[in-house]
PDB file of N, CA and C in Angstrom:
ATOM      1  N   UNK A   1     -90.756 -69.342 124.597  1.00  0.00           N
ATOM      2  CA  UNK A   1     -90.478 -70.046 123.372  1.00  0.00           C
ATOM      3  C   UNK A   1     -89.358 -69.353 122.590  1.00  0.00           C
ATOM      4  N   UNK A   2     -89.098 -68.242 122.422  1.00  0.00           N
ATOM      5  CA  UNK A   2     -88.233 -67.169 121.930  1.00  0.00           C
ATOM      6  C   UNK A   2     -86.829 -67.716 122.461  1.00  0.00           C
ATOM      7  N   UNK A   3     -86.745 -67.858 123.779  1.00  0.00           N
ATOM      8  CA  UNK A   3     -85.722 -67.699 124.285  1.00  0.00           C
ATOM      9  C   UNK A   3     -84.869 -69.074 123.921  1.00  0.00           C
ATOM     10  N   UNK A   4     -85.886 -70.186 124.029  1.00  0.00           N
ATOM     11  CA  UNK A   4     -85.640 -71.603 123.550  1.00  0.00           C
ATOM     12  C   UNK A   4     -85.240 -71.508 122.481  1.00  0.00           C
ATOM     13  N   UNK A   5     -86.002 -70.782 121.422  1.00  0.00           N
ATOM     14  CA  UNK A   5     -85.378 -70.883 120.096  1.00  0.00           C
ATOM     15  C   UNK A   5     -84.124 -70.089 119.313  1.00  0.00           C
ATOM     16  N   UNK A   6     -83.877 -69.301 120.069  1.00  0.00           N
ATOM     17  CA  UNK A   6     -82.517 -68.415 120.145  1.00  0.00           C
ATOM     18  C   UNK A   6     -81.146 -69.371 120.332  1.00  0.00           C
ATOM     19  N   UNK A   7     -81.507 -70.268 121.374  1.00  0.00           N
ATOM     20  CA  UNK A   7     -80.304 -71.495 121.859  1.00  0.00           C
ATOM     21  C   UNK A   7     -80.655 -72.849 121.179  1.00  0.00           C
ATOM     22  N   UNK A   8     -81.788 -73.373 120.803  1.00  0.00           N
ATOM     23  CA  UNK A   8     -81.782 -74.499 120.417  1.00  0.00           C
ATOM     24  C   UNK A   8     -80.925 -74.854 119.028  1.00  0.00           C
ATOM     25  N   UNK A   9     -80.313 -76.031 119.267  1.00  0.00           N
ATOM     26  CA  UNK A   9     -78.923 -76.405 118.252  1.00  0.00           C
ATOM     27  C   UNK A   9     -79.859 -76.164 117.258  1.00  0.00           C
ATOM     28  N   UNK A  10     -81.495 -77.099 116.606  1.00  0.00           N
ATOM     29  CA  UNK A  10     -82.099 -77.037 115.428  1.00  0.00           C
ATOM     30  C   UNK A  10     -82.353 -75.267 114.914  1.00  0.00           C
ATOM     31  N   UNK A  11     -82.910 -74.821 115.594  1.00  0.00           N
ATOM     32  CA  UNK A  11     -83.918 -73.066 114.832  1.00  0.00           C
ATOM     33  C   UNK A  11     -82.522 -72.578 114.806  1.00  0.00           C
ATOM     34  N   UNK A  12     -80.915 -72.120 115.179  1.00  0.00           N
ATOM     35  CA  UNK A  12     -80.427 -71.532 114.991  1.00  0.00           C
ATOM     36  C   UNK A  12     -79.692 -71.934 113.466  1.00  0.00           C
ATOM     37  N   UNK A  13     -79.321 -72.548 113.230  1.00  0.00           N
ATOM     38  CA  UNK A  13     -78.744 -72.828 111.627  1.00  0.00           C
ATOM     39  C   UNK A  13     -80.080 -72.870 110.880  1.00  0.00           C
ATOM     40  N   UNK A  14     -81.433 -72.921 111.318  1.00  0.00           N
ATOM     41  CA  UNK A  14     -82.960 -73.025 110.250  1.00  0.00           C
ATOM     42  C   UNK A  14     -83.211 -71.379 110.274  1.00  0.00           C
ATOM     43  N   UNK A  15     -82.682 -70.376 111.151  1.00  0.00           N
ATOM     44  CA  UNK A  15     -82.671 -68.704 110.553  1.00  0.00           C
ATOM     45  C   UNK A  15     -81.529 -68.362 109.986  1.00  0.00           C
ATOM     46  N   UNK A  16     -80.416 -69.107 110.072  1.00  0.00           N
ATOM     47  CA  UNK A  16     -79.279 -68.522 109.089  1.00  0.00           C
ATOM     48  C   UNK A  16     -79.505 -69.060 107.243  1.00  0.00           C
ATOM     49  N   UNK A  17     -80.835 -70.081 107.515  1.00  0.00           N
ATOM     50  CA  UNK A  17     -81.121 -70.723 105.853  1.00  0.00           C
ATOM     51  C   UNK A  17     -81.434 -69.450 105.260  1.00  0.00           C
ATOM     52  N   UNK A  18     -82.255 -68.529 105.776  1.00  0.00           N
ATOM     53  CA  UNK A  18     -83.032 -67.530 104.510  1.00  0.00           C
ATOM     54  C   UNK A  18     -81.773 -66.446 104.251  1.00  0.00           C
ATOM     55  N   UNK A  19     -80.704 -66.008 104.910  1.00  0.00           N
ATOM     56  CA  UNK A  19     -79.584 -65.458 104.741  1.00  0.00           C
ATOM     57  C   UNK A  19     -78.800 -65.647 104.004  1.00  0.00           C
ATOM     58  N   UNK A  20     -78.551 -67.155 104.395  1.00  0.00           N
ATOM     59  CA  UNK A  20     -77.675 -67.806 103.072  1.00  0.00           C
ATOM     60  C   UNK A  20     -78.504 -67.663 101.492  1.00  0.00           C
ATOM     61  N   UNK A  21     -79.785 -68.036 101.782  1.00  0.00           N
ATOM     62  CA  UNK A  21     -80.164 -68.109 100.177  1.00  0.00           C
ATOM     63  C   UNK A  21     -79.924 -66.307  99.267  1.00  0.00           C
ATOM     64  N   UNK A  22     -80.266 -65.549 100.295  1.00  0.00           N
ATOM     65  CA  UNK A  22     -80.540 -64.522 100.071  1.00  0.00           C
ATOM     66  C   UNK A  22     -78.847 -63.765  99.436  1.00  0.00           C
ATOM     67  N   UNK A  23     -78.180 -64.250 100.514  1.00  0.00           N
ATOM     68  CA  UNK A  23     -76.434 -64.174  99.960  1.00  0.00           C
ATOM     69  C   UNK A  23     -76.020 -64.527  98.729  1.00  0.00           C
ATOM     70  N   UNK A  24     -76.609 -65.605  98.443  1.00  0.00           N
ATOM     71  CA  UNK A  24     -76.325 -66.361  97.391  1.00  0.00           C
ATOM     72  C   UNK A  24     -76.786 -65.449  95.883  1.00  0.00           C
ATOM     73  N   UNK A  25     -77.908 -64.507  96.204  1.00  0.00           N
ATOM     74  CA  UNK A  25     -78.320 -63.576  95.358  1.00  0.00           C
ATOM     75  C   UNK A  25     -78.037 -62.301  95.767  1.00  0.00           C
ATOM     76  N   UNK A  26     -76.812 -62.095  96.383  1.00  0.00           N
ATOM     77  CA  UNK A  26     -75.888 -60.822  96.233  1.00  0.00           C
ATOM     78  C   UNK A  26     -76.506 -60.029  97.724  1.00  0.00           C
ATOM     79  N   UNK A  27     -77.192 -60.086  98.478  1.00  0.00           N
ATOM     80  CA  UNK A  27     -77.960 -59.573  99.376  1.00  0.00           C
ATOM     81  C   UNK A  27     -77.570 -59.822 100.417  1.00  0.00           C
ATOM     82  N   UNK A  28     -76.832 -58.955 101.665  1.00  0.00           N
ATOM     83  CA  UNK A  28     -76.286 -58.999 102.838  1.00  0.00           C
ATOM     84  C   UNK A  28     -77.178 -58.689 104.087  1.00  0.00           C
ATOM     85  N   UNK A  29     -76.895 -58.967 105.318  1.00  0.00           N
ATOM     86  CA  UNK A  29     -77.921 -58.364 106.423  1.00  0.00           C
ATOM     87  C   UNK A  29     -77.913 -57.132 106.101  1.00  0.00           C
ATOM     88  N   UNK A  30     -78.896 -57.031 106.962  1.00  0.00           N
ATOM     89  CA  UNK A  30     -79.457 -55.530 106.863  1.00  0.00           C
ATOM     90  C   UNK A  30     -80.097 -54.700 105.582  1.00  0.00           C
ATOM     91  N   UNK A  31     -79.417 -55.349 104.360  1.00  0.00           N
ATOM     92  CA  UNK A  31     -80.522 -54.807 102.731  1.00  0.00           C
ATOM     93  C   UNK A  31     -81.817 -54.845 102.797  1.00  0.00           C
ATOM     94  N   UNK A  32     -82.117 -53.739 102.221  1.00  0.00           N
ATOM     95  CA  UNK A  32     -83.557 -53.381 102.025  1.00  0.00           C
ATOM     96  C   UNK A  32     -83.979 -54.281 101.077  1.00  0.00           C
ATOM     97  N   UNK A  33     -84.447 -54.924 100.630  1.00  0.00           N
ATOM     98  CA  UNK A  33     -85.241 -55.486  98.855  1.00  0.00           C
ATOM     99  C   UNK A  33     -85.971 -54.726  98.541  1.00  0.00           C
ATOM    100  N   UNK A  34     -85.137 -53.945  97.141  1.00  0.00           N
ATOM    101  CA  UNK A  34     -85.997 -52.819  96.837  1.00  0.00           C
ATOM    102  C   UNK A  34     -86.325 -51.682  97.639  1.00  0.00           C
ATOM    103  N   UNK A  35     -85.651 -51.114  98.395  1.00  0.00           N
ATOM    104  CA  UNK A  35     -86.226 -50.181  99.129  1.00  0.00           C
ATOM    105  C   UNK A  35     -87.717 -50.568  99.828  1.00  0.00           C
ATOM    106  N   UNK A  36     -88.045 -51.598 100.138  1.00  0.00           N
ATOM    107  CA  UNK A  36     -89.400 -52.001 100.201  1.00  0.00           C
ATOM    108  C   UNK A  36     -89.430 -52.154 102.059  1.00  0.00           C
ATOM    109  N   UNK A  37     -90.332 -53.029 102.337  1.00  0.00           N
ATOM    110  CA  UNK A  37     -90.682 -53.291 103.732  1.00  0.00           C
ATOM    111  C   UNK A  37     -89.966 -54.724 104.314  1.00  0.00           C
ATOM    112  N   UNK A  38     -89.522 -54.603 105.201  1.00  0.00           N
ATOM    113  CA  UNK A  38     -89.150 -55.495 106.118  1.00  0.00           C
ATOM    114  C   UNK A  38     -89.839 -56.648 105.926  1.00  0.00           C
ATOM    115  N   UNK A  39     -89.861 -58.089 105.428  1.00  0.00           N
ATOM    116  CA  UNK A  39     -91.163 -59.015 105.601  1.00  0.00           C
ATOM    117  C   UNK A  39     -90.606 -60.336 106.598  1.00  0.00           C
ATOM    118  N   UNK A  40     -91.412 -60.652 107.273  1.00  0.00           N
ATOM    119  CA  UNK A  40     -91.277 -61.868 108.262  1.00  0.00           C
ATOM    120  C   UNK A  40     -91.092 -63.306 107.419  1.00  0.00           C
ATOM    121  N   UNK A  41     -91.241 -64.522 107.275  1.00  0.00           N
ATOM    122  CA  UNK A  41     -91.542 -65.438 106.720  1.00  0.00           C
ATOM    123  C   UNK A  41     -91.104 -66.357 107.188  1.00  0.00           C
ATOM    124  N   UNK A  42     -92.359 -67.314 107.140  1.00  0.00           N
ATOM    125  CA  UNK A  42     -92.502 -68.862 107.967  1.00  0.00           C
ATOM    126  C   UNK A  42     -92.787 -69.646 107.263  1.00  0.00           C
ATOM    127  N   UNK A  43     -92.234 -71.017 107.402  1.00  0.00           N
ATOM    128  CA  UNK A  43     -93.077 -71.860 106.277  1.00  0.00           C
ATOM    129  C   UNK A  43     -94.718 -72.152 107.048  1.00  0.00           C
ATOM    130  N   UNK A  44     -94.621 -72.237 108.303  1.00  0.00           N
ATOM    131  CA  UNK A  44     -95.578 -72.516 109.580  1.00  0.00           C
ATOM    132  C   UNK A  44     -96.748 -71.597 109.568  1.00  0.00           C
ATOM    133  N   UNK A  45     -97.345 -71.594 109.060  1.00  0.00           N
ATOM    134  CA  UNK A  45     -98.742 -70.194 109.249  1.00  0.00           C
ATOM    135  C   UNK A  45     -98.874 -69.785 110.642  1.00  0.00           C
ATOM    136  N   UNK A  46     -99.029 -70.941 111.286  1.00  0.00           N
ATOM    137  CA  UNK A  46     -99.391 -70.491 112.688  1.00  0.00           C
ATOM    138  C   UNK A  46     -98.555 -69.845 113.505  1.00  0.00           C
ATOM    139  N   UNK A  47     -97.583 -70.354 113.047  1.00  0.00           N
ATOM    140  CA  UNK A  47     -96.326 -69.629 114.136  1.00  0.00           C
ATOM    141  C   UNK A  47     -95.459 -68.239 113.662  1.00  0.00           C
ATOM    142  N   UNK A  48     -96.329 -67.406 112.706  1.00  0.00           N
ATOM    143  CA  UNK A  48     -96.255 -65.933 111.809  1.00  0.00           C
ATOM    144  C   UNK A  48     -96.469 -65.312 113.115  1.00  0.00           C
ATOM    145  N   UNK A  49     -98.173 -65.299 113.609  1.00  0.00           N
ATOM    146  CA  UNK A  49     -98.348 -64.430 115.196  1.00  0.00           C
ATOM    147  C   UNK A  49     -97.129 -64.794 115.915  1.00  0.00           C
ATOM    148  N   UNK A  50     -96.824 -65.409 116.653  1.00  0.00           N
ATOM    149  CA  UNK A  50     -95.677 -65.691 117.553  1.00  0.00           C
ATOM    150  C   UNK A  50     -94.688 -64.766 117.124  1.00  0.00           C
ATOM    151  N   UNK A  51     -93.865 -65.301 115.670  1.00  0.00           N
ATOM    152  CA  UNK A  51     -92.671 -64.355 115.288  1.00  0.00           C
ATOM    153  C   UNK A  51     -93.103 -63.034 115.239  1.00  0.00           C
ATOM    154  N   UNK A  52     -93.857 -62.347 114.412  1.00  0.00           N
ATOM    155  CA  UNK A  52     -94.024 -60.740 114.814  1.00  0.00           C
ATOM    156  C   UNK A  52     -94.019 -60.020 116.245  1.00  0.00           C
ATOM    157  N   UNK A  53     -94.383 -60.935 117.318  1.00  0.00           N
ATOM    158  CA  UNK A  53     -93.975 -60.244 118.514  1.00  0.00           C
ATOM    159  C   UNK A  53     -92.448 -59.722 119.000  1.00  0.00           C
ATOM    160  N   UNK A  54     -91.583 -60.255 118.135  1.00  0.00           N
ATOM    161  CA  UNK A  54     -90.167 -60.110 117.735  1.00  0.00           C
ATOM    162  C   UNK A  54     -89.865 -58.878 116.765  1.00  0.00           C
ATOM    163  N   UNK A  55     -90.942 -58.603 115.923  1.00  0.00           N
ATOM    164  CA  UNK A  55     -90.384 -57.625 114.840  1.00  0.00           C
ATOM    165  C   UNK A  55     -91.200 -57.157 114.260  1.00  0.00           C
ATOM    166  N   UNK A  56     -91.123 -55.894 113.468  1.00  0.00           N
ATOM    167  CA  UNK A  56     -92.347 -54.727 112.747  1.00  0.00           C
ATOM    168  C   UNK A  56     -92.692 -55.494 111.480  1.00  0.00           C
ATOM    169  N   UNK A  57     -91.902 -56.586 111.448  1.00  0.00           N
ATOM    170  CA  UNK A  57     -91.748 -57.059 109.908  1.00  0.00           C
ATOM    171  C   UNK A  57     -93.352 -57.320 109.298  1.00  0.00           C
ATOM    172  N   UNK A  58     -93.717 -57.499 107.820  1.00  0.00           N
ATOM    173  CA  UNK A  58     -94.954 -57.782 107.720  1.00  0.00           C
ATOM    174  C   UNK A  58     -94.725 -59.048 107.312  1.00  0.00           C
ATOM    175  N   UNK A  59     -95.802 -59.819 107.523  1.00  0.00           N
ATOM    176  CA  UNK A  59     -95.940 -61.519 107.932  1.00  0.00           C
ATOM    177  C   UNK A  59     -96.185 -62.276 105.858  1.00  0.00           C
ATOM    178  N   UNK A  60     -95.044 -62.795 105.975  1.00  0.00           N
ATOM    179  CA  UNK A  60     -95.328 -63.973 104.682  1.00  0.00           C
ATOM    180  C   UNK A  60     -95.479 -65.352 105.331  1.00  0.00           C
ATOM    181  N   UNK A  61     -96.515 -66.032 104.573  1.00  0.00           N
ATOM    182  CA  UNK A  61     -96.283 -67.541 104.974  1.00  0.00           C
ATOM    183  C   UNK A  61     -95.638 -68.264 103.269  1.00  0.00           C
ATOM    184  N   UNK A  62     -94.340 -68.740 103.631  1.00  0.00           N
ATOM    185  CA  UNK A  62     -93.822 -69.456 102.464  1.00  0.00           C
ATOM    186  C   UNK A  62     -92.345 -69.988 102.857  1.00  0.00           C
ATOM    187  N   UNK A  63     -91.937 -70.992 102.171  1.00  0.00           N
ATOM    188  CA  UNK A  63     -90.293 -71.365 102.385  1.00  0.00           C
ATOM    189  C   UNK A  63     -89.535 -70.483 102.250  1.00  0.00           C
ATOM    190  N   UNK A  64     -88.222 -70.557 102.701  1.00  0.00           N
ATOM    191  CA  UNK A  64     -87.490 -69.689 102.269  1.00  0.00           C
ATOM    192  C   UNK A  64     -86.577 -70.025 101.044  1.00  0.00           C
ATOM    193  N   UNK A  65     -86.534 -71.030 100.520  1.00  0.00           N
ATOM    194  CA  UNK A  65     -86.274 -71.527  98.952  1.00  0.00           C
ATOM    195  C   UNK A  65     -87.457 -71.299  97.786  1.00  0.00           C
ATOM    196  N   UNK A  66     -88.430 -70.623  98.153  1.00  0.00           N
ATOM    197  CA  UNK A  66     -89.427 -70.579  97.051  1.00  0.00           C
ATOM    198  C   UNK A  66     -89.921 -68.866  97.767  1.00  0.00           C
ATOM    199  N   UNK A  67     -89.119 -67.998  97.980  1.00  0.00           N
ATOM    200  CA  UNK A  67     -89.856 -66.543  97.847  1.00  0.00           C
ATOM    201  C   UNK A  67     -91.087 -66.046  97.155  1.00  0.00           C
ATOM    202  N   UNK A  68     -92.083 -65.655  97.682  1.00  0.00           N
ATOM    203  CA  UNK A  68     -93.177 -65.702  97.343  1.00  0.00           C
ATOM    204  C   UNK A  68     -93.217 -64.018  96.476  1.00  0.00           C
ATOM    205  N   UNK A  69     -92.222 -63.575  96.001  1.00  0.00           N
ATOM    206  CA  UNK A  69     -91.587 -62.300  95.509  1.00  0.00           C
ATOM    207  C   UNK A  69     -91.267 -62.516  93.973  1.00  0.00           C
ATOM    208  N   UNK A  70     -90.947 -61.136  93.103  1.00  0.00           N
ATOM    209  CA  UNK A  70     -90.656 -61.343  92.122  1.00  0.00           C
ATOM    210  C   UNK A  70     -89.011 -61.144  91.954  1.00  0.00           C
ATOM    211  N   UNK A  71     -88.526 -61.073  90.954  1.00  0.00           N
ATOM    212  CA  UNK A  71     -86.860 -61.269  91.094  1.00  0.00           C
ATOM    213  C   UNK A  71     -86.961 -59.762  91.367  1.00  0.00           C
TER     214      UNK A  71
END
């Protein structure tokens, strides 16, 4: 499924969305927020397990237009 979603025309411009928003509030790859922890985030609950097999990140379920964070 990983590998599918790495190439599929849809999921590749739907992981560059949380980048862009995040750009948009001054924040480039690789920034820490806050010196804080790495966090995953799906709008999909179910599909949180799946993505962490990809990364240490810790698992949010929420959009990426409504950060479940404070400013």
């Amino acid at each position: 499924m990983a590998e599918l979603e790495d190439r599929h025309p849809w999921t590749r411009p739907m992981r560059q969305l949380p980048f862009n928003l995040l750009a948009r509030r001054g924040a480039q790859r690789g920034d820490s927020l806050r010196g804080g922890r790495d966090v995953g985030l799906d709008y999909a609950w179910p599909a949180l397990p799946l993505a962490l097999r990809r990364t240490n990140a810790a698992p949010a379920g929420a959009s990426a237009s409504e950060l479940p964070f404070g400013d």
